[in-house]
Protein backbone atom coordinates (compact mmCIF):
# COMPACT_ATOMS: atom_id res chain seq x y z
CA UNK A 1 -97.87 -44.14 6.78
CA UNK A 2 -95.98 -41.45 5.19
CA UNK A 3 -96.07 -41.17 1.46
CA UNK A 4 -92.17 -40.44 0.10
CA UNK A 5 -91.83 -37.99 -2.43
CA UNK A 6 -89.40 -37.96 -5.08
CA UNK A 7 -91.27 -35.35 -7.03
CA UNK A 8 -92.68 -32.84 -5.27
CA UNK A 9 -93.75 -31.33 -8.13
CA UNK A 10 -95.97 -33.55 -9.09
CA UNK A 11 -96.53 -35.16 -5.91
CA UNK A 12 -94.87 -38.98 -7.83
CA UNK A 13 -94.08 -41.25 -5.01
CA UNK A 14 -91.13 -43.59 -4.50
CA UNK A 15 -93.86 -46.30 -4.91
CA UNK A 16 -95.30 -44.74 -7.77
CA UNK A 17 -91.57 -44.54 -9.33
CA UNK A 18 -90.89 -48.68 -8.43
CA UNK A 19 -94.02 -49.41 -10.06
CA UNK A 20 -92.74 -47.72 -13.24
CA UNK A 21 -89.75 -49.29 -13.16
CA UNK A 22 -91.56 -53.11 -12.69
CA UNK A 23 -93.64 -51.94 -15.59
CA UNK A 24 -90.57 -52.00 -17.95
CA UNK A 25 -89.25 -48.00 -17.28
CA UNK A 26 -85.03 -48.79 -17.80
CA UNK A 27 -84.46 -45.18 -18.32
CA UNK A 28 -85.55 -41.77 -16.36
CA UNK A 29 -87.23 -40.57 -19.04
CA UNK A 30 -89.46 -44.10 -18.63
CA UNK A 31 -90.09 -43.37 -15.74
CA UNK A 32 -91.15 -39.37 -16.79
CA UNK A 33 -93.66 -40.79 -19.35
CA UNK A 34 -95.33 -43.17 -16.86
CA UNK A 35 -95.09 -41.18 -13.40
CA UNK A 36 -94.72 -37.37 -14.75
CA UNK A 37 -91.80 -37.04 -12.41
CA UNK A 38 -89.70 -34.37 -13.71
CA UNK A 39 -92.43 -32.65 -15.76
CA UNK A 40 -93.04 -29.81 -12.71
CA UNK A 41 -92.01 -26.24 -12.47
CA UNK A 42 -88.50 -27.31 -11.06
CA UNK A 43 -87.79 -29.69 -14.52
CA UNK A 44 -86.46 -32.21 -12.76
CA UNK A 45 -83.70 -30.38 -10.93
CA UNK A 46 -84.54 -32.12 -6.95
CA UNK A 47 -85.88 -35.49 -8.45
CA UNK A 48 -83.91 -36.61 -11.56
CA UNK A 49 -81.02 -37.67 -8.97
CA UNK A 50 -83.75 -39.76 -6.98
CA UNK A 51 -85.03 -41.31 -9.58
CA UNK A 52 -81.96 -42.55 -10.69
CA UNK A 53 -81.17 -43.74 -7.36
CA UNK A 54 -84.06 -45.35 -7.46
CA UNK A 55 -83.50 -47.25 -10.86
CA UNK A 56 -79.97 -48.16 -10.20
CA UNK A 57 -81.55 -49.78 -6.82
CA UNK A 58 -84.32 -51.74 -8.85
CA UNK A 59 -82.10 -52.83 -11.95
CA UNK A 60 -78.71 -52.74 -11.12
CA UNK A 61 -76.70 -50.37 -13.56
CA UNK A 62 -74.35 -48.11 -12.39
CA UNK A 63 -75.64 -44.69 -11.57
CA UNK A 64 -72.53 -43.02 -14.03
CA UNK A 65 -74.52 -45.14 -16.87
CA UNK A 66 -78.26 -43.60 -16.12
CA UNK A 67 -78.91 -41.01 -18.80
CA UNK A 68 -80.24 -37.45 -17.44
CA UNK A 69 -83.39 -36.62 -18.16
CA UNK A 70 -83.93 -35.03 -21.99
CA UNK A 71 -83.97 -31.05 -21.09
CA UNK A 72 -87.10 -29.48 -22.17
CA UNK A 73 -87.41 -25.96 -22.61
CA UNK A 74 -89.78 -24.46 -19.57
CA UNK A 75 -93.17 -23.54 -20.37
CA UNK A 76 -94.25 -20.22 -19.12
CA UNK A 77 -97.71 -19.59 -18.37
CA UNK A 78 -99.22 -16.15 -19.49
CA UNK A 79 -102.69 -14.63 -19.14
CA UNK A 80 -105.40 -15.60 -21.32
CA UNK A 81 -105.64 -11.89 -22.17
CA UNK A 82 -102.53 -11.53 -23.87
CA UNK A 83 -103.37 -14.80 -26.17
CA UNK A 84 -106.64 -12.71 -26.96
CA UNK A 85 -104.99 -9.57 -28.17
CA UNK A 86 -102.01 -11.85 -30.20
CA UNK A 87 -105.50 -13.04 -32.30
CA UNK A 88 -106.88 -9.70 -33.00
């Protein structure tokens, strides 16, 4: 059986993102803390819609009521090298 992504980022399943939500997640950012979904490389931009889909589906408030995700600023990785010479 196929596993459905909402996160491809972090590979969080639809099932992964119900479980979340039976475990008391009310908000997306809930569901972030328990599932990581939203915490890739994208920040949430292809599964923040899903996931409120998905919690409007499971608890019933309108999706216009759903608070967005909290915007983080992205994290950029950089060679180990350069965090050497920044010590010297």
């Amino acid at each position: 059986m196929p596993r459905h992504l909402i996160c491809r980022c972090e590979e969080t399943t639809v099932d992964e993102v119900r479980a979340a939500i039976a475990a008391g997640a009310r908000t997306v950012n809930d569901v972030k803390r328990q599932t990581r979904a939203g915490m890739g490389v994208c920040q949430g931009i292809y599964c923040v819609a899903e996931i409120a889909k998905t919690l409007h589906a499971e608890t019933g408030p309108p999706l216009a009521e759903i608070a967005p995700l909290t915007a983080r600023p992205p994290v950029r990785l950089i060679p180990i090298n350069r965090l050497a010479r920044s010590r010297k």
